[in-house]
PDB file of N, CA and C in Angstrom:
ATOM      1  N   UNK A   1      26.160 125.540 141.281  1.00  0.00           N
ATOM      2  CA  UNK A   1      25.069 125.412 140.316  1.00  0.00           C
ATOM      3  C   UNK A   1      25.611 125.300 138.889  1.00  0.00           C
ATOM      4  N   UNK A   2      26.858 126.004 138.576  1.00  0.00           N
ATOM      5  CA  UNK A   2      27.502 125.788 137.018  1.00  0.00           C
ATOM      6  C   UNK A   2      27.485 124.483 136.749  1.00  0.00           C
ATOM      7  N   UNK A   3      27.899 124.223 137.760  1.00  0.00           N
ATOM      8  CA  UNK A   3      28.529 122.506 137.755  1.00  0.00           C
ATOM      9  C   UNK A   3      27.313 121.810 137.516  1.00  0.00           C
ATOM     10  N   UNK A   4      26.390 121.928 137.988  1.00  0.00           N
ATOM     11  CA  UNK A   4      25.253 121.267 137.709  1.00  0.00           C
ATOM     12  C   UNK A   4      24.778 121.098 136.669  1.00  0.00           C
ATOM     13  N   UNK A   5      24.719 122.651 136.131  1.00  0.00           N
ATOM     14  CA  UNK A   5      24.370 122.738 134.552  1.00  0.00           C
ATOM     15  C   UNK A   5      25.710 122.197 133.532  1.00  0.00           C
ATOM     16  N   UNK A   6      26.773 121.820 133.720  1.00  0.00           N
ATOM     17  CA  UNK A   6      27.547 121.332 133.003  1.00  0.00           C
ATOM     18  C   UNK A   6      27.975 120.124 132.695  1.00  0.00           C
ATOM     19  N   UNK A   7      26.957 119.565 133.714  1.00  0.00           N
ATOM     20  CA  UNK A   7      26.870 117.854 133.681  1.00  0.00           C
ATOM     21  C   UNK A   7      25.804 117.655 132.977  1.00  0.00           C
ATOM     22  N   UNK A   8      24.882 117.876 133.252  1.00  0.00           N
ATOM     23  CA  UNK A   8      23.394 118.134 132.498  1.00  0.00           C
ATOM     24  C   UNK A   8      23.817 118.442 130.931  1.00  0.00           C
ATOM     25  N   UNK A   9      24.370 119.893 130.769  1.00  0.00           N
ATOM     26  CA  UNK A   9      24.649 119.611 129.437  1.00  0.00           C
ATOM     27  C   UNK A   9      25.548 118.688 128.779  1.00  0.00           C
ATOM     28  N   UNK A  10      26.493 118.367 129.374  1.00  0.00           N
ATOM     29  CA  UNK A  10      27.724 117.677 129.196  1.00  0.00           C
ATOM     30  C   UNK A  10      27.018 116.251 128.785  1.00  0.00           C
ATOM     31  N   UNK A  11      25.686 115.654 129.447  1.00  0.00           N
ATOM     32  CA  UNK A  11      25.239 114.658 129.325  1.00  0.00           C
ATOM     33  C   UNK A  11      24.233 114.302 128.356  1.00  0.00           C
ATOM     34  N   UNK A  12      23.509 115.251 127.876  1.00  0.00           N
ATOM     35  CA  UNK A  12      22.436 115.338 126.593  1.00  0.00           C
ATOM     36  C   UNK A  12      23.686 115.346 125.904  1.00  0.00           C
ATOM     37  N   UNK A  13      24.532 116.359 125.419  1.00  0.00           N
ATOM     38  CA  UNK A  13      25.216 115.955 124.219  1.00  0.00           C
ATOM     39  C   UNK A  13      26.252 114.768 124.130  1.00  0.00           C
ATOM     40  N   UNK A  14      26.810 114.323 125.088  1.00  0.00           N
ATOM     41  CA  UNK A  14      26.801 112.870 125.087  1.00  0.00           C
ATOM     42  C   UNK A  14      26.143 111.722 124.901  1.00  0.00           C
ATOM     43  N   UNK A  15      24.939 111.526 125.130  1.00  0.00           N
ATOM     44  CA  UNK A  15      23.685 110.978 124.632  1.00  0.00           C
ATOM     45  C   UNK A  15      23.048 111.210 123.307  1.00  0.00           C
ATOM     46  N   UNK A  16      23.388 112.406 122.633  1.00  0.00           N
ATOM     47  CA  UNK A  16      23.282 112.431 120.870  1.00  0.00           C
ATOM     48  C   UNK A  16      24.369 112.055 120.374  1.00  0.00           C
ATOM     49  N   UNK A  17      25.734 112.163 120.616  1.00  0.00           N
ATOM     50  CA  UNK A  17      26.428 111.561 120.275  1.00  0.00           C
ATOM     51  C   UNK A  17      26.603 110.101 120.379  1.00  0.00           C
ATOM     52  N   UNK A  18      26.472 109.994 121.323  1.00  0.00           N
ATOM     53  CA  UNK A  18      25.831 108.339 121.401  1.00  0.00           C
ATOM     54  C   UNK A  18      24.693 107.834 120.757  1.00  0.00           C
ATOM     55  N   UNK A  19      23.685 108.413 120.742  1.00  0.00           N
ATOM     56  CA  UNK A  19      22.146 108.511 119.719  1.00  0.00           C
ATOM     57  C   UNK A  19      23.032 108.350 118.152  1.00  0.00           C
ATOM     58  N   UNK A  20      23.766 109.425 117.792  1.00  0.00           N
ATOM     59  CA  UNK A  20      24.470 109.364 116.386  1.00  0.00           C
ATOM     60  C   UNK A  20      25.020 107.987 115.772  1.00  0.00           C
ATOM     61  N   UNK A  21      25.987 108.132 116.879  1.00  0.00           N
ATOM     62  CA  UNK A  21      27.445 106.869 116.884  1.00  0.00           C
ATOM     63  C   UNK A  21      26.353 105.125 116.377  1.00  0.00           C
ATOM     64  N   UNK A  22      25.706 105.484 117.547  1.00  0.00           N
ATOM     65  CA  UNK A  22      25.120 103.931 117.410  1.00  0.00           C
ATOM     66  C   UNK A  22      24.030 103.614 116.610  1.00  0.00           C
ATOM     67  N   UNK A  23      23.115 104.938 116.015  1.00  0.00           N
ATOM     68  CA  UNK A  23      22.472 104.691 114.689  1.00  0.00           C
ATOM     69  C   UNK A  23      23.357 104.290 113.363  1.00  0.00           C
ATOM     70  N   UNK A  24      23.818 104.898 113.663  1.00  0.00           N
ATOM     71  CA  UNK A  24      25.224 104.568 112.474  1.00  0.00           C
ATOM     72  C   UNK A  24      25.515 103.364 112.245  1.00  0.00           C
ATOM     73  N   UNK A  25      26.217 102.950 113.701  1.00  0.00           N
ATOM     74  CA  UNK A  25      26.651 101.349 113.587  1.00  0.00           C
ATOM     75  C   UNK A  25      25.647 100.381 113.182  1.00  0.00           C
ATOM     76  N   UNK A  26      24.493 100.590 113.792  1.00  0.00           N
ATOM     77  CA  UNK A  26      22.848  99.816 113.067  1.00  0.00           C
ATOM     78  C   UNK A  26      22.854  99.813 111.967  1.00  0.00           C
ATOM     79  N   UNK A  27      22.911 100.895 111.343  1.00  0.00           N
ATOM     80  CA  UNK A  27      22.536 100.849 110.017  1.00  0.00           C
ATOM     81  C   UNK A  27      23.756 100.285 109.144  1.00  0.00           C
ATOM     82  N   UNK A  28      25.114 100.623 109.721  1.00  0.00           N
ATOM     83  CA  UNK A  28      26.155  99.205 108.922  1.00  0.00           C
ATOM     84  C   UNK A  28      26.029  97.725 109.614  1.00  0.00           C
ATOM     85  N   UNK A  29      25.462  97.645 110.583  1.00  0.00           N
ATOM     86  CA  UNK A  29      25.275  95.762 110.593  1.00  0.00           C
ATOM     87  C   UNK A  29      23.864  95.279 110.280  1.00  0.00           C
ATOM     88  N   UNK A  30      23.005  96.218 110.335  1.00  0.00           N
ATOM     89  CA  UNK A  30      22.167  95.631 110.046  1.00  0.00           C
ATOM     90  C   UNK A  30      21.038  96.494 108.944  1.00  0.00           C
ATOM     91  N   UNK A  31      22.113  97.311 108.551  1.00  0.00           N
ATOM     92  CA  UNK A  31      21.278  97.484 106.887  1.00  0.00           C
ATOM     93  C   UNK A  31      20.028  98.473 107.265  1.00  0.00           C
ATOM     94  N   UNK A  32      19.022  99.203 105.909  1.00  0.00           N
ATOM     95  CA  UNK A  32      18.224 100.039 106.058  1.00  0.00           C
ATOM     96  C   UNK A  32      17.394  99.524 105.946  1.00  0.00           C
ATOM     97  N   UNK A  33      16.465  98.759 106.829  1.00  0.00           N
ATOM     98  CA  UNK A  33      14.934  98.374 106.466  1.00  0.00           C
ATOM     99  C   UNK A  33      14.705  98.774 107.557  1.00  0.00           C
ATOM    100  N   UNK A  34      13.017  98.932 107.355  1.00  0.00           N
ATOM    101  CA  UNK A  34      12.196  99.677 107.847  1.00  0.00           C
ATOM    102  C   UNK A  34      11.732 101.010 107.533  1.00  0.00           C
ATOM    103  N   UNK A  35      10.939 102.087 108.484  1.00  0.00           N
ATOM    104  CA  UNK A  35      10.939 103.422 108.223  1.00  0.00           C
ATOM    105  C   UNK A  35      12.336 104.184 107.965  1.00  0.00           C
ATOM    106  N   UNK A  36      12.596 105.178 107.141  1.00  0.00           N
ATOM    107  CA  UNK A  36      13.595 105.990 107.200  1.00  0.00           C
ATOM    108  C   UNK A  36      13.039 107.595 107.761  1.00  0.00           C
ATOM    109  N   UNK A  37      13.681 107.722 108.300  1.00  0.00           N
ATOM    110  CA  UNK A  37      13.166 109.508 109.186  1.00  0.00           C
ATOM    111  C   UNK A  37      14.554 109.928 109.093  1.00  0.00           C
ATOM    112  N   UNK A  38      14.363 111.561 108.715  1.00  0.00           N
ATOM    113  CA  UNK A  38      16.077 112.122 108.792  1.00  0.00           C
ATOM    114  C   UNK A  38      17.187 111.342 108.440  1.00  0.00           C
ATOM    115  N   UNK A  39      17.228 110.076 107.414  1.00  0.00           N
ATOM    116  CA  UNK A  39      18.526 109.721 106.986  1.00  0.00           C
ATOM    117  C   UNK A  39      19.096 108.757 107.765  1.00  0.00           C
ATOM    118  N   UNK A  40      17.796 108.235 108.996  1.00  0.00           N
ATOM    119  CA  UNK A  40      18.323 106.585 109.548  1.00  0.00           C
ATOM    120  C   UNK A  40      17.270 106.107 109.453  1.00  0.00           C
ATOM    121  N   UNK A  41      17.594 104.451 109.047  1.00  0.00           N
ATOM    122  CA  UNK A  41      16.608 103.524 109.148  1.00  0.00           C
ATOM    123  C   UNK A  41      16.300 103.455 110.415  1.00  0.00           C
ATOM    124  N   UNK A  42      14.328 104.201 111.108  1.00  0.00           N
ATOM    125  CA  UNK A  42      14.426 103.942 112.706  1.00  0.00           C
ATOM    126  C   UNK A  42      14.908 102.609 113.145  1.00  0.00           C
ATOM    127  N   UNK A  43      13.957 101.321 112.989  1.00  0.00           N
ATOM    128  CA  UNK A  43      15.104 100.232 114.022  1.00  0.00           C
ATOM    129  C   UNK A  43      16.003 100.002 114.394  1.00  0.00           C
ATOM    130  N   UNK A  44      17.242  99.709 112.650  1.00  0.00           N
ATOM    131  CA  UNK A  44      18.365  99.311 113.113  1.00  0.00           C
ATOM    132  C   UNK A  44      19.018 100.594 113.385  1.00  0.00           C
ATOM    133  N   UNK A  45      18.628 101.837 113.775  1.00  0.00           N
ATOM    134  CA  UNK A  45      19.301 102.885 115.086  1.00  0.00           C
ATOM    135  C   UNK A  45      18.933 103.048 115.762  1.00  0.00           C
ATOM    136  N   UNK A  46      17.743 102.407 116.341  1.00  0.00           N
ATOM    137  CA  UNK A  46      16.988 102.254 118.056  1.00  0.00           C
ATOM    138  C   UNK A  46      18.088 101.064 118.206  1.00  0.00           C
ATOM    139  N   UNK A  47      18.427 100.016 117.634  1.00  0.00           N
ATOM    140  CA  UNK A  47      18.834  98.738 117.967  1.00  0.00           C
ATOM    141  C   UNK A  47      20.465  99.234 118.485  1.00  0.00           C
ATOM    142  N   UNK A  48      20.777 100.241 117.335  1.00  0.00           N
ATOM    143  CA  UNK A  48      22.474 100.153 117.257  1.00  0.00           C
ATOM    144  C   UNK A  48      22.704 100.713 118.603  1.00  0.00           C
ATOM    145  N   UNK A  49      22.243 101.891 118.785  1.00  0.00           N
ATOM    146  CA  UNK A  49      21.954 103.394 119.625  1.00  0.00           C
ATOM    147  C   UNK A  49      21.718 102.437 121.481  1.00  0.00           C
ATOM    148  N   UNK A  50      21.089 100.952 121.394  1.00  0.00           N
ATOM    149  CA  UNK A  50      20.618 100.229 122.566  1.00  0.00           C
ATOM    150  C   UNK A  50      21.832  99.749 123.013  1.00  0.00           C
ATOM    151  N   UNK A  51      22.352  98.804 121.754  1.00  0.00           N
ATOM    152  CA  UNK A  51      23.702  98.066 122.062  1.00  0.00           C
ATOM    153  C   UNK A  51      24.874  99.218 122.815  1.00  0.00           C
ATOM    154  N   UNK A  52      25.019 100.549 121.713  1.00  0.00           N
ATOM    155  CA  UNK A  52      26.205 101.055 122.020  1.00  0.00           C
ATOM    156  C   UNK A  52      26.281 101.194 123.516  1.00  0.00           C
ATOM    157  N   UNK A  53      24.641 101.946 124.104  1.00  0.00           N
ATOM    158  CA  UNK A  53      24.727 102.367 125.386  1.00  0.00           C
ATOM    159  C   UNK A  53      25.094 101.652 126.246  1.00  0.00           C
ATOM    160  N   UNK A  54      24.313 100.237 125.799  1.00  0.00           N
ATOM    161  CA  UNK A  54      24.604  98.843 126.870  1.00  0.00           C
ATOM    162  C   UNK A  54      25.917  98.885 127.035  1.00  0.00           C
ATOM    163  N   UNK A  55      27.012  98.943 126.363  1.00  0.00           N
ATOM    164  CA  UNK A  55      28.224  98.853 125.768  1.00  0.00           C
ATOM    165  C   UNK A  55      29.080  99.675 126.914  1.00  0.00           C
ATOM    166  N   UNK A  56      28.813 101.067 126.289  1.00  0.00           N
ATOM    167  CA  UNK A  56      29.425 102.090 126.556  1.00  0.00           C
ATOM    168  C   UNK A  56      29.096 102.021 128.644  1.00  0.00           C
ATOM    169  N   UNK A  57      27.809 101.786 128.878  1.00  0.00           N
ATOM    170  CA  UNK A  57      27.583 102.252 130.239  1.00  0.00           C
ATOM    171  C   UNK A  57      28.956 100.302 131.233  1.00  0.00           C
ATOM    172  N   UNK A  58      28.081  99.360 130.697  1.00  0.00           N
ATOM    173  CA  UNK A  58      29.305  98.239 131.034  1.00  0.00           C
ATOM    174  C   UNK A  58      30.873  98.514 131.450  1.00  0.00           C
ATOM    175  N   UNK A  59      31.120  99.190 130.118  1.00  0.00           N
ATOM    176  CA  UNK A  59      32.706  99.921 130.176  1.00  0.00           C
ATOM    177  C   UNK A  59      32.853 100.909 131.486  1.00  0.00           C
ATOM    178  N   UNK A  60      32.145 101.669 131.506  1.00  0.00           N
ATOM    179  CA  UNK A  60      32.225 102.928 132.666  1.00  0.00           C
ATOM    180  C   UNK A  60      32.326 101.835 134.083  1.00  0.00           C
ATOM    181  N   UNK A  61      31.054 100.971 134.038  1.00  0.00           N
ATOM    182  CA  UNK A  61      30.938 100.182 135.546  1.00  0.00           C
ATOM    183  C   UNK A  61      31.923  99.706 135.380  1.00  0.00           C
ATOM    184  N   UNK A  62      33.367  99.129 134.676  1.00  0.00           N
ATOM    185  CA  UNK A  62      34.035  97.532 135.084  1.00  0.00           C
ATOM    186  C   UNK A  62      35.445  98.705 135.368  1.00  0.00           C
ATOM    187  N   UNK A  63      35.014 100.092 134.559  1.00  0.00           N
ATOM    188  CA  UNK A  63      36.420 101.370 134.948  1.00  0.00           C
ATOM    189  C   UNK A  63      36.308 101.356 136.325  1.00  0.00           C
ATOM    190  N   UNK A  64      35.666 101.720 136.783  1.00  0.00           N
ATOM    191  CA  UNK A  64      34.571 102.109 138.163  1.00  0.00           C
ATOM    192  C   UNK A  64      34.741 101.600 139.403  1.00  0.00           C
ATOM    193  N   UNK A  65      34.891 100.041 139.174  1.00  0.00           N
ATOM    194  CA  UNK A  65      35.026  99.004 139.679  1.00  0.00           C
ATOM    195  C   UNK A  65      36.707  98.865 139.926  1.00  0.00           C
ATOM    196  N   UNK A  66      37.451  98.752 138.890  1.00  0.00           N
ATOM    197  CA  UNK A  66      38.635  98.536 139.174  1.00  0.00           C
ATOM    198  C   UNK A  66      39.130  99.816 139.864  1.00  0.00           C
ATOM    199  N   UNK A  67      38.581 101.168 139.609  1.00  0.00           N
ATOM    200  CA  UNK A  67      39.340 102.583 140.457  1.00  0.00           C
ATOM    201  C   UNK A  67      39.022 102.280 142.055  1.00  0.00           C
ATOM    202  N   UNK A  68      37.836 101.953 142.190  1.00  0.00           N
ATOM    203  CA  UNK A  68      37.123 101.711 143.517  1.00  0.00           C
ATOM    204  C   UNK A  68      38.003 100.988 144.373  1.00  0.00           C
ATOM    205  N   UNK A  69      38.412  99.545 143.552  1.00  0.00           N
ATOM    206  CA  UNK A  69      38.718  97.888 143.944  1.00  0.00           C
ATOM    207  C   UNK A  69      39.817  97.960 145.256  1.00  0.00           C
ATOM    208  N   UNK A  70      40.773  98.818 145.000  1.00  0.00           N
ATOM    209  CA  UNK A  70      42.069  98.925 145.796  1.00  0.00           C
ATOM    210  C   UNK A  70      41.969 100.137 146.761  1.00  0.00           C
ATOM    211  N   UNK A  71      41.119 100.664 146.879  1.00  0.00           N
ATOM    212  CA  UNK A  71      41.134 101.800 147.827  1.00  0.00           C
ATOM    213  C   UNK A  71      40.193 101.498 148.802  1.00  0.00           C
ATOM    214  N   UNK A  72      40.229 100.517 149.988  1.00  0.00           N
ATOM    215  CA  UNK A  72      39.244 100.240 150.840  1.00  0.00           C
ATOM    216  C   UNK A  72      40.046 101.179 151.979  1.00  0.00           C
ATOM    217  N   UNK A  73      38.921 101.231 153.100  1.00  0.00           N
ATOM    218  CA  UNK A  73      40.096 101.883 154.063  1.00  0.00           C
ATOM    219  C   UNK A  73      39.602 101.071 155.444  1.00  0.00           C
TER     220      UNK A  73
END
């Protein structure tokens, strides 16, 4: 059950950090317009925060893929 709860947490704060990381990057490519809440422009850190994940989750599948690739049995 630790384990359970340590993925769980392990995974929300990975996901604000990711929430962080990729508002960030939004707001350097694509600037502050729109609403500002707490010190990000919302869109371009819904937008940045979309890409990174797209990004970030891609990377994990093509890791994933190659660990998998050679171990058939």
């Amino acid at each position: 059950m630790e384990i359970l709860w340590m993925l769980i947490v392990g995974g929300i704060i990975g996901n604000i950090i990711a929430g962080f990381i990729g508002s960030w990057l939004g707001g350097l490519i694509l600037g502050s317009w729109g609403p500002v809440i707490g010190g990000f422009a919302i869109i371009p850190a819904i937008i940045g925060s979309i890409i990174l994940v797209l990004i970030v989750s891609f990377l994990l599948r093509k890791m994933g893929q190659k660990k998998n690739h050679g171990h058939h049995v």
